[in-house]
Protein backbone atom coordinates (compact mmCIF):
# COMPACT_ATOMS: atom_id res chain seq x y z
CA UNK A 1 47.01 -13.84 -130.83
CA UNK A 2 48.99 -10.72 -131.96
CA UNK A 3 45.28 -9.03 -132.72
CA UNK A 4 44.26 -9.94 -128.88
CA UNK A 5 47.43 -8.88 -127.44
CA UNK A 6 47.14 -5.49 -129.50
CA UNK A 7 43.25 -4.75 -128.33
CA UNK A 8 44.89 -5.70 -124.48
CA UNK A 9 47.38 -2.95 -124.61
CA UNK A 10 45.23 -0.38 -126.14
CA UNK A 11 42.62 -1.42 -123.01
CA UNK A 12 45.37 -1.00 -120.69
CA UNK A 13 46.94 2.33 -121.95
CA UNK A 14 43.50 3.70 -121.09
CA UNK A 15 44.08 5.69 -117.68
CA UNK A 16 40.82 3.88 -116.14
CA UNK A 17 41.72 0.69 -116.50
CA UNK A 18 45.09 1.02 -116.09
CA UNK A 19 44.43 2.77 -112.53
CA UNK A 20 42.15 0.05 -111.71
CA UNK A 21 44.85 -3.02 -111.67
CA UNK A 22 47.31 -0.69 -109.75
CA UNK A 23 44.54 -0.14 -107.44
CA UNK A 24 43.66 -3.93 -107.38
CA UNK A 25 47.03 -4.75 -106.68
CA UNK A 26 47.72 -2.73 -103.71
CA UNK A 27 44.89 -3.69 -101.88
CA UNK A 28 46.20 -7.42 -102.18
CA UNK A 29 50.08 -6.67 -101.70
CA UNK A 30 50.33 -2.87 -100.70
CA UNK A 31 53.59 -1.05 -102.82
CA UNK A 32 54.38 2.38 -103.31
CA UNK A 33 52.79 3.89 -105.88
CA UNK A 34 55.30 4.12 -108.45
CA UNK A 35 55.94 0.43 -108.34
CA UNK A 36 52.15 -0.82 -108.49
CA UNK A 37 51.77 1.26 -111.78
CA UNK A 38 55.03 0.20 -112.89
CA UNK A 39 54.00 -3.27 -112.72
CA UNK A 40 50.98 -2.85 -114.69
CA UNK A 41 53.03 -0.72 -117.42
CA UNK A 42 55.80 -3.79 -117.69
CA UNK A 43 52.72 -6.03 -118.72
CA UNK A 44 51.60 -3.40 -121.17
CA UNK A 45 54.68 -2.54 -122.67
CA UNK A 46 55.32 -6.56 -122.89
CA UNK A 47 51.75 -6.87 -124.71
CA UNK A 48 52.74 -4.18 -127.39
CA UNK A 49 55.91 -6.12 -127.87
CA UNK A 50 54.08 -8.91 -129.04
CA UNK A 51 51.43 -7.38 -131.09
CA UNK A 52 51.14 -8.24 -134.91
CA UNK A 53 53.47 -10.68 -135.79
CA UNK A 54 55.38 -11.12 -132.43
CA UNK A 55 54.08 -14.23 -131.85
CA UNK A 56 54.30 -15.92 -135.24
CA UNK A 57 57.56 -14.98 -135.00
CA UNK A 58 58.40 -17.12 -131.73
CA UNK A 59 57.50 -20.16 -133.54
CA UNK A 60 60.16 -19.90 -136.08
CA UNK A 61 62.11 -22.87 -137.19
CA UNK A 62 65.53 -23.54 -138.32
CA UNK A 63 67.31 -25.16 -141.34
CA UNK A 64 71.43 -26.41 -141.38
CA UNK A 65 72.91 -27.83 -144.45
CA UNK A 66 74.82 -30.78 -144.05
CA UNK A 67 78.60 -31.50 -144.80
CA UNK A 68 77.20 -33.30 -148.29
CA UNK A 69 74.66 -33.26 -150.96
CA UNK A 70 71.41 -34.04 -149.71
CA UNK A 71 71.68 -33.42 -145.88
CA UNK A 72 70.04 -31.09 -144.18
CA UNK A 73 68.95 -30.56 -140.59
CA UNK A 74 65.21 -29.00 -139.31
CA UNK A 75 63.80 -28.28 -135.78
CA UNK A 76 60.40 -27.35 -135.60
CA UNK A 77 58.76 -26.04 -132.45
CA UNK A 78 56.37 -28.34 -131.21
CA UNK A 79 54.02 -27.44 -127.95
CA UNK A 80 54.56 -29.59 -124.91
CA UNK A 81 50.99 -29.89 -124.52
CA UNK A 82 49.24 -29.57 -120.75
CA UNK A 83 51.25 -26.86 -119.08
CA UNK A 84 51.37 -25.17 -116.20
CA UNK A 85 52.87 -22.31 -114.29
CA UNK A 86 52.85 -21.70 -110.40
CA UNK A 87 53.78 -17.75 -109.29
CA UNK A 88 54.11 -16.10 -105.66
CA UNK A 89 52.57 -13.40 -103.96
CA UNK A 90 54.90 -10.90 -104.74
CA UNK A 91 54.37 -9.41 -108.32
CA UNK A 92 50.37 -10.80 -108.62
CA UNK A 93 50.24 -9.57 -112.15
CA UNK A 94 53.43 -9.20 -113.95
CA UNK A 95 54.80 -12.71 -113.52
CA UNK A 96 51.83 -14.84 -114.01
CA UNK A 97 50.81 -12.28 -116.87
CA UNK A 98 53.88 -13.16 -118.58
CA UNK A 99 54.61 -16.83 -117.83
CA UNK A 100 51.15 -17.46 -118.78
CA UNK A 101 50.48 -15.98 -122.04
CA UNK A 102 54.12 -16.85 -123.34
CA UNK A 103 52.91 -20.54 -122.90
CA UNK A 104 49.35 -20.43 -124.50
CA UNK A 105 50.87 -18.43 -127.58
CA UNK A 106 53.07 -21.65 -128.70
CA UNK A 107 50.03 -23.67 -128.41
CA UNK A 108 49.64 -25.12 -125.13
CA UNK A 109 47.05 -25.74 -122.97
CA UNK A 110 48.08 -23.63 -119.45
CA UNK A 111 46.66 -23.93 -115.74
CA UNK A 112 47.65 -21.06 -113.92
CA UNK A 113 48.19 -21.19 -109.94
CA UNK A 114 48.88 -17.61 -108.65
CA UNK A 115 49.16 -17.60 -104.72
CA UNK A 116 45.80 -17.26 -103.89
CA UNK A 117 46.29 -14.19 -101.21
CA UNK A 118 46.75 -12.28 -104.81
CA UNK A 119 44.88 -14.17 -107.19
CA UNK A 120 42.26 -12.00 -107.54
CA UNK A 121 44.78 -9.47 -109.92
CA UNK A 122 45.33 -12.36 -112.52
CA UNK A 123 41.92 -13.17 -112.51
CA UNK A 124 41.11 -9.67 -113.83
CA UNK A 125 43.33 -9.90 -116.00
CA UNK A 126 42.94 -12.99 -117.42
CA UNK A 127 39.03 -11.78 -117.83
CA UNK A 128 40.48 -8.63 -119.63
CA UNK A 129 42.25 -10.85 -122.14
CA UNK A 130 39.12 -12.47 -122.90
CA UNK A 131 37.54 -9.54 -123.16
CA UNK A 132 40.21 -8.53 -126.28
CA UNK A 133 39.61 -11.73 -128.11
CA UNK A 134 41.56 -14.50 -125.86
CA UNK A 135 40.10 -17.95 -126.36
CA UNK A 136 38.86 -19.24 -122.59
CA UNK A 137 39.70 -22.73 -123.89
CA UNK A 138 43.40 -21.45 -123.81
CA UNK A 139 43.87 -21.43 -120.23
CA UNK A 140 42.30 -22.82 -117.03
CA UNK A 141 42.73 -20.44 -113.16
CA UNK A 142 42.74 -22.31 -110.51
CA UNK A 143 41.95 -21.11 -106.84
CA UNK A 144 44.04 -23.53 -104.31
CA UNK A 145 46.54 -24.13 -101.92
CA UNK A 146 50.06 -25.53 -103.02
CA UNK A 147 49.90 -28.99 -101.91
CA UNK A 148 46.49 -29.28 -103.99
CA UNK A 149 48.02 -28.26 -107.09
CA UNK A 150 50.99 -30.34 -106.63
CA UNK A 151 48.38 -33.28 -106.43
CA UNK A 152 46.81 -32.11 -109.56
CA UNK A 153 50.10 -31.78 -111.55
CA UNK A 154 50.55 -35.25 -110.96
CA UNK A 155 47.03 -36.20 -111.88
CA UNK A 156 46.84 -34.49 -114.60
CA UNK A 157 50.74 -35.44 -116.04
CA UNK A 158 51.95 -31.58 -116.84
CA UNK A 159 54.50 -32.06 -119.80
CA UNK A 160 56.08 -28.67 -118.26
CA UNK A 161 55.67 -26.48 -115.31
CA UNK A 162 57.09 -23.02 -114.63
CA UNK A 163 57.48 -22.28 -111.27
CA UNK A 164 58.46 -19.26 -109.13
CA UNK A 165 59.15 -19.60 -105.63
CA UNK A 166 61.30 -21.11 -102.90
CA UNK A 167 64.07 -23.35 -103.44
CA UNK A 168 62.38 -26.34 -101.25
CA UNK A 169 59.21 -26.29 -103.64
CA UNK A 170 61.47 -25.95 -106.16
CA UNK A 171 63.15 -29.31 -105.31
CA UNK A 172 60.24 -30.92 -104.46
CA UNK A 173 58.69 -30.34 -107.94
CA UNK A 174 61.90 -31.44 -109.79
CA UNK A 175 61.64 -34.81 -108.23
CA UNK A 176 57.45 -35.37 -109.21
CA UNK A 177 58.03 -33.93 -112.43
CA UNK A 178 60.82 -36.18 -112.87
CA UNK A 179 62.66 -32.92 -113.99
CA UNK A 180 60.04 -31.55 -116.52
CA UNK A 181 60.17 -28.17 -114.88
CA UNK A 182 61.67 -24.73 -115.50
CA UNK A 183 62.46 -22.71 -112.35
CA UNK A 184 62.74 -19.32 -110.81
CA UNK A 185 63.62 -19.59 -107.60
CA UNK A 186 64.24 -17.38 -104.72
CA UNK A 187 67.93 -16.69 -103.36
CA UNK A 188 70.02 -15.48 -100.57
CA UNK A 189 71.24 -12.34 -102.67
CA UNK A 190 75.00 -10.75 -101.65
CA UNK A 191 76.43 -7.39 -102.45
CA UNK A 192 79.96 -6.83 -102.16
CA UNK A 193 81.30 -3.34 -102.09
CA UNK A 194 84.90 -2.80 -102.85
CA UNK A 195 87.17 0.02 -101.27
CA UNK A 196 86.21 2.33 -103.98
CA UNK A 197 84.32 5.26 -102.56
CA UNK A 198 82.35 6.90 -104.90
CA UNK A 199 79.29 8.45 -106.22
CA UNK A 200 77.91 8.35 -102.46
CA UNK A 201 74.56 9.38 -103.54
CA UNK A 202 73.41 7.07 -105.88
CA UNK A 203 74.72 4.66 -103.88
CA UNK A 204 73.13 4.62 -100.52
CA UNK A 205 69.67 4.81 -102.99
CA UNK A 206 70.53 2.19 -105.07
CA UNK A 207 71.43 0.24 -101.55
CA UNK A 208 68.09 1.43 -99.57
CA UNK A 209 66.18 0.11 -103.24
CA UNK A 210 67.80 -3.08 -103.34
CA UNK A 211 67.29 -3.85 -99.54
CA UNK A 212 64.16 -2.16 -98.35
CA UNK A 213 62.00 -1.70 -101.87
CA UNK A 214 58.23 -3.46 -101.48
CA UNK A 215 59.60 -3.89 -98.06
CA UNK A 216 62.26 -6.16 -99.18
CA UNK A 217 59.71 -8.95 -100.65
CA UNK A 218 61.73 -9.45 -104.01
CA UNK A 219 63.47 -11.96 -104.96
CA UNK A 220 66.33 -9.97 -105.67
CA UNK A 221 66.53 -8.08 -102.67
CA UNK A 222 69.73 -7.02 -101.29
CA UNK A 223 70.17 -9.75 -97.75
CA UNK A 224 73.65 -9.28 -97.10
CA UNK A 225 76.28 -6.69 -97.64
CA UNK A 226 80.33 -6.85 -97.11
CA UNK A 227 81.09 -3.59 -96.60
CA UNK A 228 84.52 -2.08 -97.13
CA UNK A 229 86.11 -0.52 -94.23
CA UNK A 230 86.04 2.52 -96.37
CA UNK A 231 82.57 2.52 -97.08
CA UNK A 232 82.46 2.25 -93.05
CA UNK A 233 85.09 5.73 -92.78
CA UNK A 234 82.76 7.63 -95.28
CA UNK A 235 79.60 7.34 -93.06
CA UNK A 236 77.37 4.70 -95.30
CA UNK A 237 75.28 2.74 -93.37
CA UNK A 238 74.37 6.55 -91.23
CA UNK A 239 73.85 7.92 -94.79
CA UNK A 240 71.71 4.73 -95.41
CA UNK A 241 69.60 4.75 -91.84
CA UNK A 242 68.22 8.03 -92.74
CA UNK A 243 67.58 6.61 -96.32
CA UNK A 244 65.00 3.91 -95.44
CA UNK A 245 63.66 6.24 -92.51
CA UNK A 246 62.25 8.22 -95.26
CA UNK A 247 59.96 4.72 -95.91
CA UNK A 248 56.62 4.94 -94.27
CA UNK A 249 53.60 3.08 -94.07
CA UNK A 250 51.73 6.33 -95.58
CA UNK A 251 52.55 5.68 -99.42
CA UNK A 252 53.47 2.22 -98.95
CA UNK A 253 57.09 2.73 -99.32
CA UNK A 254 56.55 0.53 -96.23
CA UNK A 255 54.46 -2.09 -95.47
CA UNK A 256 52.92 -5.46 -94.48
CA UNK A 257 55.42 -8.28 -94.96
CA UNK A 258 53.04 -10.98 -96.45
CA UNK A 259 55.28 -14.07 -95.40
CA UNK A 260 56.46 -13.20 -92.11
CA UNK A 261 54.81 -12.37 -89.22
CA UNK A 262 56.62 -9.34 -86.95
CA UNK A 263 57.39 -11.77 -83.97
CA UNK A 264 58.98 -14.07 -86.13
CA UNK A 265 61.16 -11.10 -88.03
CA UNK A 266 61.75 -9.83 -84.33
CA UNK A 267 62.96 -13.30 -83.11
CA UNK A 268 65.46 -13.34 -86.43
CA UNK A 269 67.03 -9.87 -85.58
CA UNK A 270 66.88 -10.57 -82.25
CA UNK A 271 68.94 -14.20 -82.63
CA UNK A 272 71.35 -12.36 -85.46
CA UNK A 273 72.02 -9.29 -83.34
CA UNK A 274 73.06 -11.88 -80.57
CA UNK A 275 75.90 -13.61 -82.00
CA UNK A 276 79.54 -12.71 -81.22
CA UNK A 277 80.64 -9.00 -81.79
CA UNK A 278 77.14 -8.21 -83.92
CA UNK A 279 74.59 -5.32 -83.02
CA UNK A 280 71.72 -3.98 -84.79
CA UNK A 281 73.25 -0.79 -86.60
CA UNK A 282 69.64 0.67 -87.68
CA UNK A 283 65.98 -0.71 -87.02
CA UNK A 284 65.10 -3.40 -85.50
CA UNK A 285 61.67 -2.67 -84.17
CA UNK A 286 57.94 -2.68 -85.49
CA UNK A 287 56.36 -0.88 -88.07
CA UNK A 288 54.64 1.97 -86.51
CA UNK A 289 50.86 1.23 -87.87
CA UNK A 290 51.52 -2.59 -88.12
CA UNK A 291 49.20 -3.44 -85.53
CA UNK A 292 46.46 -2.69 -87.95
CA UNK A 293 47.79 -5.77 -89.94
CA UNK A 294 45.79 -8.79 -90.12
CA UNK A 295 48.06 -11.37 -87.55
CA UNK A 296 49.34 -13.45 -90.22
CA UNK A 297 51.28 -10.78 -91.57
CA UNK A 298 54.31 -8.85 -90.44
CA UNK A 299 55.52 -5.30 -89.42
CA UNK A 300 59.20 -4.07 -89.64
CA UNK A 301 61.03 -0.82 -89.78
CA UNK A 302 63.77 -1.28 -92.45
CA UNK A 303 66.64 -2.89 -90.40
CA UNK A 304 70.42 -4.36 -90.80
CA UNK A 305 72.76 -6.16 -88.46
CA UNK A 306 76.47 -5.99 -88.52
CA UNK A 307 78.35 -8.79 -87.48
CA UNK A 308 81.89 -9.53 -88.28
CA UNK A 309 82.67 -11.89 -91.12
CA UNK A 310 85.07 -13.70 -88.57
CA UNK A 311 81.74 -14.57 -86.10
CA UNK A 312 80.24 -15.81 -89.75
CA UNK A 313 82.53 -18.09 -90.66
CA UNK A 314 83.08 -19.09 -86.84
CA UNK A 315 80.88 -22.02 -86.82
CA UNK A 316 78.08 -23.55 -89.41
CA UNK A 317 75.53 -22.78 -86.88
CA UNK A 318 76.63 -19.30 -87.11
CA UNK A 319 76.90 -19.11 -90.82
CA UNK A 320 73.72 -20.41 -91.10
CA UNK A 321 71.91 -17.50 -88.74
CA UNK A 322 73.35 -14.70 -90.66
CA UNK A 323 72.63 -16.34 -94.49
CA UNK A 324 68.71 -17.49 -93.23
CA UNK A 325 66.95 -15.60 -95.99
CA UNK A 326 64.09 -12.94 -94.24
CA UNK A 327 61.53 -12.64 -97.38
CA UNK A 328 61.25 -8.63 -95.48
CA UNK A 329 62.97 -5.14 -94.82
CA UNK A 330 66.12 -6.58 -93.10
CA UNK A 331 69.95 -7.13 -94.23
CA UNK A 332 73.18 -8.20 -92.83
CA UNK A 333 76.33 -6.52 -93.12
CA UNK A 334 79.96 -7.18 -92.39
CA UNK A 335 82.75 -4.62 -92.80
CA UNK A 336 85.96 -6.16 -94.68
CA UNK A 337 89.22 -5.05 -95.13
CA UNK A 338 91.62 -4.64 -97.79
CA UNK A 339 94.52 -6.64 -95.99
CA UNK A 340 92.71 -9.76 -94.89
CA UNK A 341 93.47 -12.91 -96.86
CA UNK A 342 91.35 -14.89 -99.34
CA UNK A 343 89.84 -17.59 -97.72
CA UNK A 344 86.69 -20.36 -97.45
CA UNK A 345 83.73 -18.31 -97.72
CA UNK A 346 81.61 -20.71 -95.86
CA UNK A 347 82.84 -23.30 -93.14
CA UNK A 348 83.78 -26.70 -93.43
CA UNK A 349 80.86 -29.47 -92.00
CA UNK A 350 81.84 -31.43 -89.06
C-alpha cells in the first residue's frame, strides 16, 4: 500500500491531473479557487505522508511487562472486518479520500457512500488509485440515497461505520449499529469575542472566513457571534459587511447553497430578524445570479442578524430560532457587555 499511495501522489503532483479534480469538484460543489485546489493538495500531501512505510507503521503493536516474572501484556491490531464510511456533500474528495483509504490500509473490507450530488469526485479518484496499484477487491462505491444504505448496513452487519453528517443521522445510526460507529457530526459553532480590541484586520478576515467561506457550508462555520460592546464601538460588523461584499458569484467566493433552498434561507432571516429588538445588520437578500441555480438549491448574499442575548434567552422558542443551524452564508450576533452577570446560557424547559 505505501508503493500505491506513492505512484498516487506522484499522479496527482502532475499539474493535469491535479487541475482536473479541482475542476471536477467545482462543477459538483462550486468553491473559490484557492479552496478547490487546496482540497485536492490536502489529499496529496496526506498520500505522501503515507508513502513507504507509513502504513506498516499504523499497524504497530505494543508490549507491557508485568509487575512479576513471566507477565507480560500484547495488543495486536486486528481489522474489524466489513466497514463502511458515509461522507456529505461538502468536501467530495478530501473526506471520503481519507476516511476511506485509512480503513482499507488496516485490512478491511470498505463500502464507501459519498452523497451522491458529489459522488462523481470520489469515483475518480477511487479509479485513480486503481490506476497506481490499489486492489478493486479493497473497496466497494456505492451510488444511493441514505435510507438505502442504512438498509444495507444492516443487511450486510458493518462491524464499523464512519460517518459525517448531521447529528439526527448521527443518532439514528448509533441506535442500528448498536453503537459500532465513529462520528463526525455537524454543530451549531459559537465565537465569543472578548473586550480586547485588537489586530482589527486579521480579524474581520478571519471572521468573514469562518462565517461566509464555501458560502458557509462547513461544518465549522462560524453561526453565532457574542460580540463585545467594544468590538461594536470600533466599527466591526461595518468593517465586516464590506468584507463578505467582496464575495461574488464570479470566482465562487459565493455560491449555490447545496442544502438550502433561498426561500427557505429567506424565511430563516426573515423569522430571526423578527424577534424582539433584532434586525438584519448586513444581507439578507438573494444572491445576485442565483436564479440561474437549479430550484433545489439556494442563493444568499452573506448575511447576520443581531438580536440581543436578553430576546435569546427570553423564551425556548426564542432560543431555539436564533441557535437553528443554516448549513449557508448567514450568522447571528449579539453584543455583550463587560458588566452583565454570569448566568444560564440557555433557558430552563417548562
Amino acid at each position: 500500500m505505501g508503493e500505491v499511495n506513492g505512484r498516487a501522489s506522484v499522479e496527482l503532483r502532475k499539474p493535469r491531473v491535479h487541475n482536473f479534480f479541482a475542476e471536477l469538484l467545482q462543477r459538483v460543489v462550486p468553491k473559490h479557487d484557492v479552496q478547490a485546489m487546496g482540497e485536492v493538495t490536502v489529499v496529496r500531501k496526506w498520500l505522501d505522508g503515507y508513502a513507504g512505510d507509513g502504513v506498516r507503521r499504523l499497524a504497530n503493536s505494543a508490549a507491557l511487562p508485568g509487575d512479576h516474572a513471566g507477565q507480560e501484556t500484547r495488543s495486536y491490531r486486528w481489522p474489524y472486518g466489513p466497514t463502511s464510511v458515509i461522507t456529505p456533500f461538502n468536501f467530495p474528495l478530501e473526506i471520503p479520500a481519507l476516511q476511506s483509504l485509512s480503513s482499507v490500509w488496516m485490512g478491511n473490507k470498505c463500502t464507501v457512500k459519498v452523497d451522491e450530488k458529489v459522488q462523481i469526485v470520489y469515483e475518480q479518484f477511487a479509479r485513480l488509485m486503481i490506476h497506481c496499484g490499489l486492489d478493486p477487491k479493497c473497496l466497494d462505491l456505492i451510488y444511493c440515497d441514505g435510507p438505502t444504505f442504512n438498509e444495507l448496513l444492516l443487511a450486510g452487519d458493518s462491524k464499523m461505520t464512519l460517518f459525517t453528517g448531521s447529528q439526527a443521522v448521527a443518532e439514528k445510526l448509533t441506535i442500528d449499529l448498536r453503537g459500532r460507529v465513529k462520528l463526525e457530526d455537524a454543530g451549531f459553532d459559537w465565537k465569543i469575542m472578548g473586550p480586547d480590541v485588537q489586530d482589527e484586520d486579521f480579524v474581520v478576515w478571519q471572521a468573514d472566513q469562518d462565517a461566509y467561506a464555501f458560502s458557509g457550508q462547513k461544518c465549522s462555520a462560524q453561526s453565532i457571534c457574542f460580540m463585545h460592546e467594544n468590538w461594536v464601538a470600533a466599527g466591526l460588523v461595518g468593517k465586516l459587511e464590506r468584507q463578505a461584499a467582496r464575495r461574488s458569484l464570479a470566482d465562487y467566493s459565493s455560491g449555490p447553497v447545496l442544502s438550502w433552498t433561498t426561500d427557505q434561507m429567506l424565511a430563516h432571516v426573515e423569522r430571526t430578524a423578527a424577534l424582539p429588538g433584532a434586525k438584519v445588520a448586513f444581507g439578507g437578500s438573494k444572491l445576485p445570479g442565483s436564479e440561474a441555480f437549479p430550484a433545489c438549491y439556494g442563493g444568499l448574499v452573506p448575511t447576520a442578524v443581531e438580536v440581543p442575548l436578553d430576546t435569546m434567552l427570553a423564551s425556548q422558542e426564542n432560543f431555539d430560532a436564533v441557535t437553528t443551524e443554516l448549513f449557508g452564508p448567514f450568522q447571528s450576533w449579539c453584543p455583550t457587555r463587560t458588566t452583565r452577570s454570569t448566568r444560564s446560557s440557555r433557558p430552563a424547559r417548562a
